[in-house]
Protein backbone atom coordinates (compact mmCIF):
# COMPACT_ATOMS: atom_id res chain seq x y z
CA UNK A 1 25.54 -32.58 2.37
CA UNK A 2 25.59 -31.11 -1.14
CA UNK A 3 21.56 -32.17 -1.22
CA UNK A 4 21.10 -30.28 1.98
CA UNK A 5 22.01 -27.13 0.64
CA UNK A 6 20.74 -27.73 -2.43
CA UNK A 7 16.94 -27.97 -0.11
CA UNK A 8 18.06 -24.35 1.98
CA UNK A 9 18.26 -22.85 -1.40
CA UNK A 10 14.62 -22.56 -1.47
CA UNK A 11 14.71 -20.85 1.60
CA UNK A 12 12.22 -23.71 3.33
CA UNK A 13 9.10 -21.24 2.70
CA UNK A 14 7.52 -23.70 0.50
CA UNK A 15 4.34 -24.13 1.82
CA UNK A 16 1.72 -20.74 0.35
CA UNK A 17 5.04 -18.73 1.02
CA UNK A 18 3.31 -16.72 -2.40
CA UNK A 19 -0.58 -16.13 -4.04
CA UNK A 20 -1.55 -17.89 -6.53
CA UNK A 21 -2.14 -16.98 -9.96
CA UNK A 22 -6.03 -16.20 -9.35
CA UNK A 23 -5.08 -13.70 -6.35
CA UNK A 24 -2.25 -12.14 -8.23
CA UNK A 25 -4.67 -11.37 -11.17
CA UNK A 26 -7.52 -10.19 -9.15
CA UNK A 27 -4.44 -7.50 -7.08
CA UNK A 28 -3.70 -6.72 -10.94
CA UNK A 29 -6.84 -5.51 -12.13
CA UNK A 30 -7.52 -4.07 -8.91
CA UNK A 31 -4.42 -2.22 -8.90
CA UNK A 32 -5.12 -0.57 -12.52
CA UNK A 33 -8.86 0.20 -11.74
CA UNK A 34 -7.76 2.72 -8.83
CA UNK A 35 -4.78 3.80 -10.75
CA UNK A 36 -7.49 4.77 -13.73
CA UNK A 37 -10.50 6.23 -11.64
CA UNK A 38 -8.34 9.34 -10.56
CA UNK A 39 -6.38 9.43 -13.90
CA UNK A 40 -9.59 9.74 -15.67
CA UNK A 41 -11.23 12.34 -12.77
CA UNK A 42 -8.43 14.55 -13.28
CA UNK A 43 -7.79 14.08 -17.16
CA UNK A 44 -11.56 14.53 -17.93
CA UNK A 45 -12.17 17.89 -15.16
CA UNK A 46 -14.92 15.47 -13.83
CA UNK A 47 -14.20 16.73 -10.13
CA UNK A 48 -12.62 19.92 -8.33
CA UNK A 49 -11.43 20.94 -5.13
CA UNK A 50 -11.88 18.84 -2.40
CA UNK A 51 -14.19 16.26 -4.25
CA UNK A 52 -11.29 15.74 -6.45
CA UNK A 53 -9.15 15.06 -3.84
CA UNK A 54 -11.44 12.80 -1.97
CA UNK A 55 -11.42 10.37 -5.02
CA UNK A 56 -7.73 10.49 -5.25
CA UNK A 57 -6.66 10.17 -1.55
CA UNK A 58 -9.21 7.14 -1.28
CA UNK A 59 -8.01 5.88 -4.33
CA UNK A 60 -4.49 6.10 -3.18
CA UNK A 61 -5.22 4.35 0.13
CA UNK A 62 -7.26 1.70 -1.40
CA UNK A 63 -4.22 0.81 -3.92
CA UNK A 64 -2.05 0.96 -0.23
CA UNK A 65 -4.63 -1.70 0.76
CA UNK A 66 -4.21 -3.82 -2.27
CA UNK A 67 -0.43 -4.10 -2.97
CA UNK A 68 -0.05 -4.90 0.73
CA UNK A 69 -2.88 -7.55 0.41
CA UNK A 70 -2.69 -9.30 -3.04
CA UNK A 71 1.32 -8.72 -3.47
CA UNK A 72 2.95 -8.40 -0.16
CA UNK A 73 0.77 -11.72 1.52
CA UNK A 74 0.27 -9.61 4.56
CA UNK A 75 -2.82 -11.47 5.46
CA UNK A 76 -0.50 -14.77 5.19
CA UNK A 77 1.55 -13.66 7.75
CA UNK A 78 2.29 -15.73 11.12
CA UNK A 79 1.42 -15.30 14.36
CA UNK A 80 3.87 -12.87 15.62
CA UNK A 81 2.87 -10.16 13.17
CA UNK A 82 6.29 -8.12 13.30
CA UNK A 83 5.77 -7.07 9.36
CA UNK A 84 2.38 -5.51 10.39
CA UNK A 85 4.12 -3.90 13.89
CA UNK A 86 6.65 -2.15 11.52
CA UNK A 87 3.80 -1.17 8.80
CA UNK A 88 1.98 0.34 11.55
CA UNK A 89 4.66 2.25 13.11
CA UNK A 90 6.10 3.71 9.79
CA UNK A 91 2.26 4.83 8.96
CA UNK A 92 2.06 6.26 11.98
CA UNK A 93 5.89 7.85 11.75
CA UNK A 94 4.33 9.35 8.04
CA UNK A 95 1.39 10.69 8.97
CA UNK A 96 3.05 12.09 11.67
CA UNK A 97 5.65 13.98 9.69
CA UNK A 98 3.40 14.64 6.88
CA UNK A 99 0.27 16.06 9.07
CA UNK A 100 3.01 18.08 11.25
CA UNK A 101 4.65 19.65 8.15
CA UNK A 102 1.08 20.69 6.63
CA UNK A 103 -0.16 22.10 9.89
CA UNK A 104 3.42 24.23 10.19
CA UNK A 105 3.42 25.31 6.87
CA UNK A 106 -0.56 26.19 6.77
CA UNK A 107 -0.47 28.32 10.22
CA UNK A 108 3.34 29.67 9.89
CA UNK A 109 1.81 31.81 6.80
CA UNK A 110 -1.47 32.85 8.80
CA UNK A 111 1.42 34.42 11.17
CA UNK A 112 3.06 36.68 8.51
């Protein structure tokens, strides 16, 4: 019995339950390249306005894209893809909020 439990410790996600060192590496540098293309466009004044933040909404989406791939194994998941159902929802639940809050704020001060 006690070697039973010892074997649930691990949770029985053995097999590619995580990346490998190659895949983590590769989310790494991925990660700090679009963390440094919109530090460096808004440090240096090398865009403005809505160029500007073009670069650093993409950027910010693209980094979305990577955690979710390289560190959260989203790709790896199983057939019933609940994690992605719930992603999707809360994205949609976000944007949602977000877009309804900017479109209140932006036309309740054309009103006054």
């Amino acid at each position: 019995m006690a070697q039973h439990s010892a074997h649930d410790s691990h949770g029985g996600h053995d097999q590619g339950a995580h990346g490998s060192l190659k895949s983590y590496l590769t989310g790494f540098v991925l990660s700090l390249v679009l963390t440094v293309i919109p530090l460096l466009v808004v440090l240096n004044d090398w865009l403005e306005g809505t160029p500007a933040m073009v670069v650093l909404l993409g950027s910010a989406v693209l980094q979305f894209v990577v955690q979710l791939l390289f560190f959260m194994h989203l790709r790896e998941e199983g057939k019933p893809r609940y994690n992605l159902m719930t992603l999707l929802l809360g994205i949609f639940i976000l944007v949602l909020i977000v877009g309804g809050s900017i479109w209140i704020m932006t036309y309740n001060q054309v009103a006054h």
